[in-house]
C-alpha atoms as a PDB file:
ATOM      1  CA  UNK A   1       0.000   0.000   0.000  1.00  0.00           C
ATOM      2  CA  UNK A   2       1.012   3.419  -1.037  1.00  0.00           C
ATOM      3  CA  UNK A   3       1.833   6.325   1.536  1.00  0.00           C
ATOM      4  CA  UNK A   4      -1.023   8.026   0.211  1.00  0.00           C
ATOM      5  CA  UNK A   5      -3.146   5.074   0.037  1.00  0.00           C
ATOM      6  CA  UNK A   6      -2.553   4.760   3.653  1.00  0.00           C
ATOM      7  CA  UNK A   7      -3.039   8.482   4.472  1.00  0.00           C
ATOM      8  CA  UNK A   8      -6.607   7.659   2.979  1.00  0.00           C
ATOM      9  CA  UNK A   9      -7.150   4.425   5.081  1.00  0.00           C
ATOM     10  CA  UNK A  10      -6.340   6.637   8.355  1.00  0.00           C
ATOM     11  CA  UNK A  11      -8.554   9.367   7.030  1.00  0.00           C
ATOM     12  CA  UNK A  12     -11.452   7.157   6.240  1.00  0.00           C
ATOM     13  CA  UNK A  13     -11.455   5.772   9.964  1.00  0.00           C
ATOM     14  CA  UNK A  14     -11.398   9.082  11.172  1.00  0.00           C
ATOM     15  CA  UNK A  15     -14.701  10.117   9.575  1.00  0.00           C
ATOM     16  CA  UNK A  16     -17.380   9.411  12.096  1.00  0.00           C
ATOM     17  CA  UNK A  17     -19.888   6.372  11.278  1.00  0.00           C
ATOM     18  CA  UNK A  18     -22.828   7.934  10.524  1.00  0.00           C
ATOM     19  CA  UNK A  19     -24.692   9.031  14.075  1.00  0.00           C
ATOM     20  CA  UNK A  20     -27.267  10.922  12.097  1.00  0.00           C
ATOM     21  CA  UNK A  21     -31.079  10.330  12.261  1.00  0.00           C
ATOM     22  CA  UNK A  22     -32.428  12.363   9.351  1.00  0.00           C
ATOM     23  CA  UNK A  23     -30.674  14.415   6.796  1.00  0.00           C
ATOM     24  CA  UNK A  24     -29.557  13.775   2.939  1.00  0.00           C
ATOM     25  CA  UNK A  25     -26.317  14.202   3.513  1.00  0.00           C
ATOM     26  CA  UNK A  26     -23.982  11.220   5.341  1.00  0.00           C
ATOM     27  CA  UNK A  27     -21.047  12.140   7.632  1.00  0.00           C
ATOM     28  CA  UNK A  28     -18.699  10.449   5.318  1.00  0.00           C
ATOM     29  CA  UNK A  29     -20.027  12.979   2.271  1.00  0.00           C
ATOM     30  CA  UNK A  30     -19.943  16.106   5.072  1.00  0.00           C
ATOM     31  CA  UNK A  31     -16.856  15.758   6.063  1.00  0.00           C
ATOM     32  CA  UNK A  32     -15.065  14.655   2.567  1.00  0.00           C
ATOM     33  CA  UNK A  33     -16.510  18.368   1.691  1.00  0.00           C
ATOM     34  CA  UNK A  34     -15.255  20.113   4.593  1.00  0.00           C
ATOM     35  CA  UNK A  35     -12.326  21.471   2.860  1.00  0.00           C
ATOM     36  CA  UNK A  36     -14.751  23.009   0.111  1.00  0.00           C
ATOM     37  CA  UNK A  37     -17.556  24.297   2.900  1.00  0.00           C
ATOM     38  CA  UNK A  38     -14.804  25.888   5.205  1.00  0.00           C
ATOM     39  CA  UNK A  39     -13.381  27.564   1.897  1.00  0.00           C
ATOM     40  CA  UNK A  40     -16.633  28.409   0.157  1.00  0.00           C
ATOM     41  CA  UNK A  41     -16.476  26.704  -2.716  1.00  0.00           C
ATOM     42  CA  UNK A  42     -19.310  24.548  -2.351  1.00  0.00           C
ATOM     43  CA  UNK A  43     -22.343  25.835  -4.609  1.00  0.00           C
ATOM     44  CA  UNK A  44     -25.441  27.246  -2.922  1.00  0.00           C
ATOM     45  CA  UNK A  45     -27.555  24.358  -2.621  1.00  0.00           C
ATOM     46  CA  UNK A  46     -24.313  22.319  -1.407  1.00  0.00           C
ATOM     47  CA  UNK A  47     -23.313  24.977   1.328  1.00  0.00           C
ATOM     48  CA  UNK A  48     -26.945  24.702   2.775  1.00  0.00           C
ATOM     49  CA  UNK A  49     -27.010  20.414   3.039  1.00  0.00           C
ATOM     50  CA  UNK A  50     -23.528  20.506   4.729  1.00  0.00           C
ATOM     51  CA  UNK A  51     -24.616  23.339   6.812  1.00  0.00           C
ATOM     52  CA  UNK A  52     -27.367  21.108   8.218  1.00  0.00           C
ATOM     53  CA  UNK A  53     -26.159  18.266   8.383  1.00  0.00           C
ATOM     54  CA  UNK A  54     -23.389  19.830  10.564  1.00  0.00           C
ATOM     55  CA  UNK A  55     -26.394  21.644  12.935  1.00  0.00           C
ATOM     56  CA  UNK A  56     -27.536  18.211  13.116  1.00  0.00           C
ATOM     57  CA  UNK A  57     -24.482  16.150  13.705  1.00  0.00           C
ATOM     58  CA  UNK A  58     -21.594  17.069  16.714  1.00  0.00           C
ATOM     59  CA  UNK A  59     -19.192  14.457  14.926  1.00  0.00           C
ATOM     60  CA  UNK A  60     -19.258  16.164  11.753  1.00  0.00           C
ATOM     61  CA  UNK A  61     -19.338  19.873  13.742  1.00  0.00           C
ATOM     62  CA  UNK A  62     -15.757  18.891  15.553  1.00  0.00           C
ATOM     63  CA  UNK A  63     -14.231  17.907  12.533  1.00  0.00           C
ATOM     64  CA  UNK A  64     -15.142  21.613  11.194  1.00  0.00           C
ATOM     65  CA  UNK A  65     -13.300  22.938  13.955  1.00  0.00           C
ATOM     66  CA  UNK A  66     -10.141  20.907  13.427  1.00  0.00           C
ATOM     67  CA  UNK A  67     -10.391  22.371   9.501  1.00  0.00           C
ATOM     68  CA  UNK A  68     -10.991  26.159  10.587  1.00  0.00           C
ATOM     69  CA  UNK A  69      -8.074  26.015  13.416  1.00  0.00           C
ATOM     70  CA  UNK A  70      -6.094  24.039  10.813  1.00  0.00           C
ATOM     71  CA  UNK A  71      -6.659  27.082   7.924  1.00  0.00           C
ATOM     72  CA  UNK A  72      -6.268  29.697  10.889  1.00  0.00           C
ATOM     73  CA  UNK A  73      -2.524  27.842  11.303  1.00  0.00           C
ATOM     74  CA  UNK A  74      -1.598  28.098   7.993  1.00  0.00           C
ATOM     75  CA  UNK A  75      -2.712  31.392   7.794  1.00  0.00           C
ATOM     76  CA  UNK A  76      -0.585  32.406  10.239  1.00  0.00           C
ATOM     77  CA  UNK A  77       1.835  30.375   9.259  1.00  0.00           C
ATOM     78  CA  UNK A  78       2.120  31.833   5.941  1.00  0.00           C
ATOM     79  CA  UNK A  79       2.451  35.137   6.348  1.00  0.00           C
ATOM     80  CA  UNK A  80       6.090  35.525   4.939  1.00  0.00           C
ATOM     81  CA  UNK A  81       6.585  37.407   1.845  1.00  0.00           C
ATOM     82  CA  UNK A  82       9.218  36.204  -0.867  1.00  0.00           C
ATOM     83  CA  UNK A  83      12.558  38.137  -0.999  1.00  0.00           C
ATOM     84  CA  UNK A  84      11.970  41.033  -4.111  1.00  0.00           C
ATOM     85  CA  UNK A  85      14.918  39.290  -5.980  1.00  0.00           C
ATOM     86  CA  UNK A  86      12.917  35.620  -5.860  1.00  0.00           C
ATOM     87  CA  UNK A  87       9.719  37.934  -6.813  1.00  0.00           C
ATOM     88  CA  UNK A  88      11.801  39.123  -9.683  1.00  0.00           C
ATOM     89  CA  UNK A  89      13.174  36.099 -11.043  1.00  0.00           C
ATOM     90  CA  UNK A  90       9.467  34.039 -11.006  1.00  0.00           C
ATOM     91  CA  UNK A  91       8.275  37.546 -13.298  1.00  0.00           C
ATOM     92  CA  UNK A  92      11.074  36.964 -15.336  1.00  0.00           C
ATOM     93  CA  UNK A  93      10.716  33.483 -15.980  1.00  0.00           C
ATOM     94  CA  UNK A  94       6.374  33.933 -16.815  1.00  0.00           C
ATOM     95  CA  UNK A  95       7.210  36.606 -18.888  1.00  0.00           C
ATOM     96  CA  UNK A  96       9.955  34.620 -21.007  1.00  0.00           C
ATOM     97  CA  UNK A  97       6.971  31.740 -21.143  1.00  0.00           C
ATOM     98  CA  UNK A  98       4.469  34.068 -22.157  1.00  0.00           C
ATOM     99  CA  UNK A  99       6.661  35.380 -25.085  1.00  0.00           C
ATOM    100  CA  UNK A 100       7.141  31.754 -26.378  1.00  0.00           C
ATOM    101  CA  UNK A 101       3.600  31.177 -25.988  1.00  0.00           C
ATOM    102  CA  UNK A 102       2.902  33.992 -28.321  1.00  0.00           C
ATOM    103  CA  UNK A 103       5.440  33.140 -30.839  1.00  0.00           C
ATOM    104  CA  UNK A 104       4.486  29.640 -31.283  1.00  0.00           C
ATOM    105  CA  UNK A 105       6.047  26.706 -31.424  1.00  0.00           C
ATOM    106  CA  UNK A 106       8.137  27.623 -34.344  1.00  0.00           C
ATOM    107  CA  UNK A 107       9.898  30.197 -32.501  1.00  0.00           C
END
């Protein structure tokens, strides 16, 4: 088994079994879209069935926490800026791509 098939095993037995009486939307679906919910990425109708299913289910609610302290980490985390010379050197580099772009791959 692959590292990252075994980062999914350990994932998938964290997700909680499904404690939930009522709902469309199983714990294993709410929290696979956590990521997506927590970013807002999730479409309207989407947003509003995790958002209930998390009023409905603690589980699912705890594991929202861990994702919003986790994205509050990295934000701190993540603050630095590149040095101006790194800056320089990545607009160099897209601007040398985007003139071969242009001039085709003749050029």
């Amino acid at each position: 088994m692959s590292t990252f098939e075994e980062e999914r095993a350990q994932e998938s037995a964290s997700v909680p079994a499904d404690p939930c009486s009522g709902g469309d939307v199983r714990c294993s679906d709410a929290v696979a879209r956590l990521w997506e919910y927590v970013d807002s990425e999730l479409g309207e109708l989407d947003r509003n069935r995790i958002a209930a299913h998390l009023a409905e289910c603690r589980p699912c609610l705890e594991e929202e926490q861990v994702e919003l302290v986790m994205k509050q980490l990295v934000r701190r985390c993540c603050q630095e800026e590149a040095p101006a010379t790194l800056r320089l050197r990545i607009h160099e580099q897209i601007t040398v791509l985007r003139l071969r772009a242009a001039a085709g791959p003749d050029a």
